[in-house]
Protein backbone atom coordinates (compact mmCIF):
# COMPACT_ATOMS: atom_id res chain seq x y z
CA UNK A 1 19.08 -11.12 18.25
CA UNK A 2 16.14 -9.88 18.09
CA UNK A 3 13.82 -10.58 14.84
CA UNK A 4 13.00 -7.44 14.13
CA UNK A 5 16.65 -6.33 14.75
CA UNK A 6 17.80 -9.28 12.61
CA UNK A 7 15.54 -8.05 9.63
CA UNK A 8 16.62 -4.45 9.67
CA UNK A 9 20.24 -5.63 9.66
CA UNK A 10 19.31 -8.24 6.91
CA UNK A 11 17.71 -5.40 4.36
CA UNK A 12 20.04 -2.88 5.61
CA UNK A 13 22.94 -5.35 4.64
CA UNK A 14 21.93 -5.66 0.92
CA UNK A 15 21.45 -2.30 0.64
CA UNK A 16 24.73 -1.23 1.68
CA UNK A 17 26.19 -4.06 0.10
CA UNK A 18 24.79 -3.08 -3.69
CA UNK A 19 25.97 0.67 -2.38
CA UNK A 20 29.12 -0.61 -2.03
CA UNK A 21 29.45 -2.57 -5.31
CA UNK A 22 28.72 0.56 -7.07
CA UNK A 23 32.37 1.97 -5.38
CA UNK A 24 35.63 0.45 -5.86
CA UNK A 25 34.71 -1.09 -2.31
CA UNK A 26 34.50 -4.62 -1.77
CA UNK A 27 32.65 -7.18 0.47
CA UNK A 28 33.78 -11.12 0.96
CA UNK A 29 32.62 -13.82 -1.14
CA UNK A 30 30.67 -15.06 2.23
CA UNK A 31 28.46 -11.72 2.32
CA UNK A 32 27.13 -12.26 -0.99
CA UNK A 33 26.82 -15.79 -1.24
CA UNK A 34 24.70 -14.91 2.53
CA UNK A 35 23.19 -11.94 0.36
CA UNK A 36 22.02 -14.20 -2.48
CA UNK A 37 20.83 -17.59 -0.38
CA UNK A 38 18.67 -14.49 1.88
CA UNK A 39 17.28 -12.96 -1.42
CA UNK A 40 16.34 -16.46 -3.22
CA UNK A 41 14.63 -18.10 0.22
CA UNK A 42 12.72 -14.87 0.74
CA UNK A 43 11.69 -14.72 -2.95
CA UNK A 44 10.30 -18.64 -2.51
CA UNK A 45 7.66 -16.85 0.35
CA UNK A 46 7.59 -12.97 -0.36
CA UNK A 47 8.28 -12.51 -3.94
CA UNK A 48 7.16 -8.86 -3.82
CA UNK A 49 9.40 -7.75 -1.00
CA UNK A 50 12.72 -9.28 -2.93
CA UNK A 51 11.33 -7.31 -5.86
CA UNK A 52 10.99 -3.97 -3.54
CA UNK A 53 14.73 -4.53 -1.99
CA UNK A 54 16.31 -5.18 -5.61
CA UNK A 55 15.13 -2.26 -6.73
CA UNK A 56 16.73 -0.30 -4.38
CA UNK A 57 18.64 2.25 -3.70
CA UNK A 58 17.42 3.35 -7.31
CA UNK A 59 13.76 3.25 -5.81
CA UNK A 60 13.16 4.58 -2.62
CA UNK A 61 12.47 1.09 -0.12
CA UNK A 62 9.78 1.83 2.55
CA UNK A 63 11.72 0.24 5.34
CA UNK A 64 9.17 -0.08 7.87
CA UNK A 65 6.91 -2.33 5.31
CA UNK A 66 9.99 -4.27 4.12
CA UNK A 67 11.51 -5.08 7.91
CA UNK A 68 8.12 -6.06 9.08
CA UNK A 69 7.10 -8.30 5.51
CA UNK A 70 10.97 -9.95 6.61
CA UNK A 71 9.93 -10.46 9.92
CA UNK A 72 6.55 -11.95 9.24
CA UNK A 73 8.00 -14.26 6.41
CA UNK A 74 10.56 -15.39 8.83
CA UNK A 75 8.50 -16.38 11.64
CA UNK A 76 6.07 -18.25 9.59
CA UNK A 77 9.06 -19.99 7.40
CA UNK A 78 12.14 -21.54 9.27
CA UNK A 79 14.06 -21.16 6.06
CA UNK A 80 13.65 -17.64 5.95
CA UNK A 81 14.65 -16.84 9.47
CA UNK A 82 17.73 -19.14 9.45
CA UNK A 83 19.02 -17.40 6.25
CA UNK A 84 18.25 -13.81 7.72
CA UNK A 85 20.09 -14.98 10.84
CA UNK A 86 23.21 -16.13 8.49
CA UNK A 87 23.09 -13.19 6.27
CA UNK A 88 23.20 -10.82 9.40
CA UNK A 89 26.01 -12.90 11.37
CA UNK A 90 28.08 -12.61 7.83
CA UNK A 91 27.18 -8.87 7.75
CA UNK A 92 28.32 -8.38 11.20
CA UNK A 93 31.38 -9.86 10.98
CA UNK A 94 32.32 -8.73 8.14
CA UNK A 95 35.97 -6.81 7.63
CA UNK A 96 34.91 -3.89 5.29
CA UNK A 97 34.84 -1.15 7.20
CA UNK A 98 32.31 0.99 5.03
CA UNK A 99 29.76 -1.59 5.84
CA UNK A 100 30.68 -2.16 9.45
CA UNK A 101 30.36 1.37 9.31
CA UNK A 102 26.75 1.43 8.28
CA UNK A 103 26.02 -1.07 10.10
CA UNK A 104 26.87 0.60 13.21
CA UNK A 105 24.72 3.55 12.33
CA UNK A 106 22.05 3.73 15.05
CA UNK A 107 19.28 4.10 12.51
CA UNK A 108 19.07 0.31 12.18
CA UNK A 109 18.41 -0.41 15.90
CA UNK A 110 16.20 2.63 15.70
CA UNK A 111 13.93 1.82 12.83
CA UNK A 112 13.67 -1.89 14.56
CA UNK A 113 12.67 0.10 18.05
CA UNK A 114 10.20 2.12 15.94
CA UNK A 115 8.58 -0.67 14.03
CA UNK A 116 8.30 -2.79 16.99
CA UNK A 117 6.23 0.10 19.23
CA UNK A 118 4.48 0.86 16.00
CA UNK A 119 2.47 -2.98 16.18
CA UNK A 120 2.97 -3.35 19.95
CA UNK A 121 -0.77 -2.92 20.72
CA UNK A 122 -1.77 0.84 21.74
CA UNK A 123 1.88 1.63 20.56
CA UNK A 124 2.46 4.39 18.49
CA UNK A 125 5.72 6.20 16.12
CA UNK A 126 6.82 7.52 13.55
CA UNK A 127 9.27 5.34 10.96
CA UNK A 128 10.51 8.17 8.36
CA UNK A 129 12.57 7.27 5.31
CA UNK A 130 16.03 5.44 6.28
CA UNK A 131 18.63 6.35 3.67
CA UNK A 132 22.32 4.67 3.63
């Protein structure tokens, strides 16, 4: 997958999973133990983007910012990008099918598509708000 991809699904996966927690739908115990392990390595090596992603949905989350502050904390920490990996596997194959259902929403691949010809050199686009 790719690590942009893998990022997008990672935030988009805590979002919809504190979304859902808010309902009387549930997610596995696997999802949020995947959730939490994500959140606490990431805090370790980007304190302020954990802070940023707790605070929403209250808060708007600029997505582009977040996805690429993932991505650059995972290639530079192992750690990081094996517990992004994990939590997006566990979001993926997870049976609730309001998340699967988010999940599946293009805007995920999109935003990664964006972001990535947004720092390809020369590249250029436009990464508006992403709401779940």
């Amino acid at each position: 997958m790719e690590p942009l991809t893998t990022a997008a699904i990672a935030i988009g996966s805590i979002i919809a999973t504190k979304a859902l927690e808010k309902t009387t739908e549930n997610v596995t115990g696997t999802l949020l133990d995947k959730t939490g392990k994500f959140l606490v390595t990431l805090k370790k090596h980007s304190p302020h983007t954990v802070a940023a992603i707790e605070k929403a949905p209250e808060q708007p989350l600029d997505y582009g910012k977040a996805v690429l502050e993932v991505e650059s904390a995972a290639k530079a920490n192992p750690e990081v990008a094996q517990a992004a990996q994990e939590l997006a596997a566990a979001a993926k194959a997870e049976p609730n099918p309001k998340l699967a259902e988010i999940l599946a929403m293009p805007n995920l691949e999109k935003l990664a598509d964006k972001i990535g010809q947004v720092v390809m050199p020369g590249g250029t686009g436009n990464i508006q708000n992403q709401s779940f």
